[in-house]
PDB file of N, CA and C in Angstrom:
ATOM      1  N   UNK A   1     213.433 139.027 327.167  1.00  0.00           N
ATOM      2  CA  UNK A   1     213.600 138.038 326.104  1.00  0.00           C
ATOM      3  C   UNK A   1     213.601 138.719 324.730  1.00  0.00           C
ATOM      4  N   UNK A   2     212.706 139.729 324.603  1.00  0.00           N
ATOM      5  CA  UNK A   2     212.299 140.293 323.104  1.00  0.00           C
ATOM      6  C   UNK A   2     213.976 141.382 322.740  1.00  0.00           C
ATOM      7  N   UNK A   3     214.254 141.360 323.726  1.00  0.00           N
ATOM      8  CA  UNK A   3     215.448 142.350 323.558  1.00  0.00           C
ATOM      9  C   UNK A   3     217.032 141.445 323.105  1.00  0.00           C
ATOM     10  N   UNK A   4     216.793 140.741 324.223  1.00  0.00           N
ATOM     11  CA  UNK A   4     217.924 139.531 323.576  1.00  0.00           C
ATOM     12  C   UNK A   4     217.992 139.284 322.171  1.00  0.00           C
ATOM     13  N   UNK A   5     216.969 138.648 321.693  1.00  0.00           N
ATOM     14  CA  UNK A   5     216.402 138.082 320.492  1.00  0.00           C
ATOM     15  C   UNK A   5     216.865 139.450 319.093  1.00  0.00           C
ATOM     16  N   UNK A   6     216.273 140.572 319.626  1.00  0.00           N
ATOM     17  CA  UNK A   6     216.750 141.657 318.647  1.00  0.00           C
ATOM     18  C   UNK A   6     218.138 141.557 318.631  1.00  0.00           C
ATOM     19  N   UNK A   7     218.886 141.710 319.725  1.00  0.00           N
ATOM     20  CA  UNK A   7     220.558 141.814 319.576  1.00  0.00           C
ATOM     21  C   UNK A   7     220.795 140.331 318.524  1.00  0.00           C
ATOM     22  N   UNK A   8     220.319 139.288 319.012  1.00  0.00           N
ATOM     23  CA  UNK A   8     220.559 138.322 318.365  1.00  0.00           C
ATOM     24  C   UNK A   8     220.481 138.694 316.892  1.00  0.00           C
ATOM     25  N   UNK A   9     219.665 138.893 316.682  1.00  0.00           N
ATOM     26  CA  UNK A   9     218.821 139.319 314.813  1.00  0.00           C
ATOM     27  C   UNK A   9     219.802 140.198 314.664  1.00  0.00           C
ATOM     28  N   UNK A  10     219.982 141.179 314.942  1.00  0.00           N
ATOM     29  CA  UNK A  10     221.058 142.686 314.824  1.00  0.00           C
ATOM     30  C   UNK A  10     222.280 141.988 314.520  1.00  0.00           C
ATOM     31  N   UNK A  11     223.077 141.408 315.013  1.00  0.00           N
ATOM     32  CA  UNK A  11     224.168 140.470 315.085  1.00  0.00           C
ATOM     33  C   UNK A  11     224.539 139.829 313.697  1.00  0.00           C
ATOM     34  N   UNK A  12     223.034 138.668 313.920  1.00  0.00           N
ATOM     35  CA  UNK A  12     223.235 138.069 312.236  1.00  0.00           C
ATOM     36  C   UNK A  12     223.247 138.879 311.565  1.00  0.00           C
ATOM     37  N   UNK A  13     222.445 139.517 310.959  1.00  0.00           N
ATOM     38  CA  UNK A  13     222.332 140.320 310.167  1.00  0.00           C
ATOM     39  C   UNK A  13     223.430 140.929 309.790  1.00  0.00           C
ATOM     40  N   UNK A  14     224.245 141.706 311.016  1.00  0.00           N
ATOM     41  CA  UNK A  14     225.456 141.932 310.349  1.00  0.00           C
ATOM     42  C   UNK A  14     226.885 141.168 309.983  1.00  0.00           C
ATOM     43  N   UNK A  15     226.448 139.950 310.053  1.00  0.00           N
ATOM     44  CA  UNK A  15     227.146 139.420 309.915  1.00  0.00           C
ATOM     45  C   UNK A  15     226.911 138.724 308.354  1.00  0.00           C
ATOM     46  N   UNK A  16     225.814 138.372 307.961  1.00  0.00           N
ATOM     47  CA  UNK A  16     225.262 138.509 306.502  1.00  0.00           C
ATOM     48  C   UNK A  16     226.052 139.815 305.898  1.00  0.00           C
ATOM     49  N   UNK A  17     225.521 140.882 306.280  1.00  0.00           N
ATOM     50  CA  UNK A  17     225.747 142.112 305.564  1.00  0.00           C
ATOM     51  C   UNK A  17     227.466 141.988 305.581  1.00  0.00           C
ATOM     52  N   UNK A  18     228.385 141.533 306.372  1.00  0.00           N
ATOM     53  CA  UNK A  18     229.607 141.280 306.458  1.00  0.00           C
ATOM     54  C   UNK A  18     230.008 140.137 305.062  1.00  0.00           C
ATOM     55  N   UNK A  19     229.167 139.811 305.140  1.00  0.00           N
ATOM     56  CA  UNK A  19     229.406 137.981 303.872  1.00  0.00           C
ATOM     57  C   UNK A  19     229.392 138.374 302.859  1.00  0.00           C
ATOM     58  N   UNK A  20     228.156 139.569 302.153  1.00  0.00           N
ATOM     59  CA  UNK A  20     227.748 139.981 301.332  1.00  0.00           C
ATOM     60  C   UNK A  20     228.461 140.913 300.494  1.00  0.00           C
ATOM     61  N   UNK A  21     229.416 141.799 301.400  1.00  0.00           N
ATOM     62  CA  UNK A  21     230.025 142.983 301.149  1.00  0.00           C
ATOM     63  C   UNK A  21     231.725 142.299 300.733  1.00  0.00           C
ATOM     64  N   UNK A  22     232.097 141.052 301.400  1.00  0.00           N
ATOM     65  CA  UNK A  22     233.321 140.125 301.492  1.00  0.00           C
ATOM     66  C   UNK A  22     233.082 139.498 300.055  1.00  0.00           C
ATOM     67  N   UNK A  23     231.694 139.193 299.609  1.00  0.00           N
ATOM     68  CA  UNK A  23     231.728 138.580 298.426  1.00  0.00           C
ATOM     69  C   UNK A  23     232.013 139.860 297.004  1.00  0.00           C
ATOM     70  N   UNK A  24     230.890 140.644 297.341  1.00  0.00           N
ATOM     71  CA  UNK A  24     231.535 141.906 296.233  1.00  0.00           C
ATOM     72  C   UNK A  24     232.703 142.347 296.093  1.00  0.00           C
ATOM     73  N   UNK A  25     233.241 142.224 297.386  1.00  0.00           N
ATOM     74  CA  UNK A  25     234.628 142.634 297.555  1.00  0.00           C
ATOM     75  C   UNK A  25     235.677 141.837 296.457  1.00  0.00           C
ATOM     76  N   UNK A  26     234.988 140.647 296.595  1.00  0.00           N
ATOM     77  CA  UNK A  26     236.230 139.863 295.726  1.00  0.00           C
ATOM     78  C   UNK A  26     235.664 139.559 294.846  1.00  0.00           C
ATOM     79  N   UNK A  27     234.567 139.827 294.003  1.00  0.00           N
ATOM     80  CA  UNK A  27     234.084 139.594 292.661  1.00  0.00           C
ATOM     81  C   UNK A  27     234.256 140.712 292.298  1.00  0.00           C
ATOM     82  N   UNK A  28     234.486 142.066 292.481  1.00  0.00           N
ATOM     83  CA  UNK A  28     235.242 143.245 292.567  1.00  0.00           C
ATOM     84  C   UNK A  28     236.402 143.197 292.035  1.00  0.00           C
ATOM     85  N   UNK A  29     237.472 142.450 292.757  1.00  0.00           N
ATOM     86  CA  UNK A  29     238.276 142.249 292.817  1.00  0.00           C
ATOM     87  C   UNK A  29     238.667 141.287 291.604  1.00  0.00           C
ATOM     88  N   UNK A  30     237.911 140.489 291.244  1.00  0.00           N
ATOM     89  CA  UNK A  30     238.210 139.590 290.090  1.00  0.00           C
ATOM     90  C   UNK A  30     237.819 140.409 288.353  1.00  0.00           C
ATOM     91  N   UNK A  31     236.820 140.804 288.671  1.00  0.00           N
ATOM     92  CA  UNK A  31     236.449 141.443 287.597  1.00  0.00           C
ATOM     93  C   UNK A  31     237.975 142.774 286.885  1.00  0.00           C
ATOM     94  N   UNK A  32     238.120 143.474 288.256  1.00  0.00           N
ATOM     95  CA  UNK A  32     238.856 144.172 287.825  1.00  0.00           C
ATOM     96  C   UNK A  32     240.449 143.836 287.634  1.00  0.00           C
ATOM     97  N   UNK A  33     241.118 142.836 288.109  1.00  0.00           N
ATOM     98  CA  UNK A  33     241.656 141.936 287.829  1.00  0.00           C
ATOM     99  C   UNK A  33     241.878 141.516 286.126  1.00  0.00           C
ATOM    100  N   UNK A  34     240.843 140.967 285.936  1.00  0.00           N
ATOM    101  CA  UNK A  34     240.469 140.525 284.722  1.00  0.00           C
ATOM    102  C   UNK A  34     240.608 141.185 283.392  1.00  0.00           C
ATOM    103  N   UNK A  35     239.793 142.390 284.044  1.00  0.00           N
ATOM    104  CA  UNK A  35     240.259 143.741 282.729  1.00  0.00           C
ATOM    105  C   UNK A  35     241.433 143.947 282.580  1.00  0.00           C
ATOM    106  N   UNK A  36     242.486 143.953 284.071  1.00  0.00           N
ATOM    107  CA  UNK A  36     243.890 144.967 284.193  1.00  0.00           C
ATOM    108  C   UNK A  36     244.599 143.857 282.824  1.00  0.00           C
ATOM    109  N   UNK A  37     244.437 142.510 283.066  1.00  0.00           N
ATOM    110  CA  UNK A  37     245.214 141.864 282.346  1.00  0.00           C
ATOM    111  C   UNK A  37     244.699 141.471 280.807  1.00  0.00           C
ATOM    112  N   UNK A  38     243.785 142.338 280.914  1.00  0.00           N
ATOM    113  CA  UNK A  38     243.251 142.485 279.538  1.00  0.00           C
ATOM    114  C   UNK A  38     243.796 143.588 278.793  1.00  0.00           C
ATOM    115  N   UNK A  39     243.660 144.586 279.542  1.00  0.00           N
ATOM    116  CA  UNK A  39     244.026 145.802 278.744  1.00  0.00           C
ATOM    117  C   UNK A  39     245.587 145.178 278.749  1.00  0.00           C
ATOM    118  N   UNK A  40     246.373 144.835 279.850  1.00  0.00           N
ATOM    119  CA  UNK A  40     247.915 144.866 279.632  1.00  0.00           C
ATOM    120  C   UNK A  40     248.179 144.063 278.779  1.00  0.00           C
ATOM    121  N   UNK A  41     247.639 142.916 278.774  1.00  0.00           N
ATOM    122  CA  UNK A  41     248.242 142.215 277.105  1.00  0.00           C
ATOM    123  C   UNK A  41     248.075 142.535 276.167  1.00  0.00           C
ATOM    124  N   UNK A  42     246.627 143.248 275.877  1.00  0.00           N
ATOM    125  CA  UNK A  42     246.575 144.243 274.739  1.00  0.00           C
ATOM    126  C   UNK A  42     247.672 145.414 274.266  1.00  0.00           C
ATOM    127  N   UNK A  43     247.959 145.985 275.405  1.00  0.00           N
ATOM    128  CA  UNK A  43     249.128 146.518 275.442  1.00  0.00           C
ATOM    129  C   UNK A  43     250.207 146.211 275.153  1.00  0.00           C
ATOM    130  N   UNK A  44     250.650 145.232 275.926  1.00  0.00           N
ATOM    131  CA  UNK A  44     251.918 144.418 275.734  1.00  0.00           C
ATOM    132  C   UNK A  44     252.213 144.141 273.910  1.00  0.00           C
ATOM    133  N   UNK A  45     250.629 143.459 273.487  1.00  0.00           N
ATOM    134  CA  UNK A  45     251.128 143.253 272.181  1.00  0.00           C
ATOM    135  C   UNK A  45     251.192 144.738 270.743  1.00  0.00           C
ATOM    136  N   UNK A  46     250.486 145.779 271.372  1.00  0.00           N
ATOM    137  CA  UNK A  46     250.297 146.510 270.612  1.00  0.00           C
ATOM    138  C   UNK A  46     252.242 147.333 270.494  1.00  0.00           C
ATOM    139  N   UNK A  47     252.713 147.396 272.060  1.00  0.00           N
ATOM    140  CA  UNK A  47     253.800 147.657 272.206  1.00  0.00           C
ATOM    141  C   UNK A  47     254.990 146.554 271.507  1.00  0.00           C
ATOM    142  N   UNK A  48     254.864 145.588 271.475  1.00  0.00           N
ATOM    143  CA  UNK A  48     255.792 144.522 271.290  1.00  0.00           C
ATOM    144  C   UNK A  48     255.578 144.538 269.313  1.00  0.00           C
ATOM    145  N   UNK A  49     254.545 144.738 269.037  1.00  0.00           N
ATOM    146  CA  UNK A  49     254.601 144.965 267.180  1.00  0.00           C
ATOM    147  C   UNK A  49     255.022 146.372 267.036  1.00  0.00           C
ATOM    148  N   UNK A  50     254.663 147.607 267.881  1.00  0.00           N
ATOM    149  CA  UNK A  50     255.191 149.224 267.794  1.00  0.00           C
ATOM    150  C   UNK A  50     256.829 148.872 267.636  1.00  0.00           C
ATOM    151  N   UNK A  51     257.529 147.898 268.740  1.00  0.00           N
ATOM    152  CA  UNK A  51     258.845 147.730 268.643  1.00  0.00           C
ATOM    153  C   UNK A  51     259.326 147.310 267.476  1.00  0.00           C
ATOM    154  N   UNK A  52     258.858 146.148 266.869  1.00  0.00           N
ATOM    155  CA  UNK A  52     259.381 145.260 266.463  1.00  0.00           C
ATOM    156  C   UNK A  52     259.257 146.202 265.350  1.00  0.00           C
ATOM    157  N   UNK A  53     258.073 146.680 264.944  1.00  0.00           N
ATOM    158  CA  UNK A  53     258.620 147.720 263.357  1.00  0.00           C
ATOM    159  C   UNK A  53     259.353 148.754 263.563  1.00  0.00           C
ATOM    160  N   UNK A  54     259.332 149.371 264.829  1.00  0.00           N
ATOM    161  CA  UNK A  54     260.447 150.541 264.870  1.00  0.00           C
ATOM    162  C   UNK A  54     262.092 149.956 264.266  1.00  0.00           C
ATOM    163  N   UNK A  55     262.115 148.495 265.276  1.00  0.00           N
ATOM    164  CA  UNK A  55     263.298 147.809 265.046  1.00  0.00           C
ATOM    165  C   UNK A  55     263.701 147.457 263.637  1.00  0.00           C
ATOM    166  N   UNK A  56     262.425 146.993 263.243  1.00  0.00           N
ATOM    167  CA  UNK A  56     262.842 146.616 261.687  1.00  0.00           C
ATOM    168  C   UNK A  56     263.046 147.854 260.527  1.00  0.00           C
TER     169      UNK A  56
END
């Protein structure tokens, strides 16, 4: 019985540790996300006024 019960526990557990790592994963994922389109519009506009006075 005591052995079952461990596999059982072992199991959840990784399956938590599975939830946990799925959530960083995508708050990870958002965060850095977040920046990319930060820096690129920053970009975008620093490039789009670089043009526009080259042009003018």
């Amino acid at each position: 019985m005591t052995k079952t019960k461990k596999k059982k526990v072992k199991s959840g557990r990784r399956k938590i540790d599975l939830e946990k790592d799925q959530q960083q994963y995508l708050t990870t994922l958002l965060i850095v996300l977040g920046l990319l389109i930060l820096f690129g519009y920053l970009i975008f506009q620093k490039n789009g006024f670089n043009t526009s006075k080259r042009a003018n």
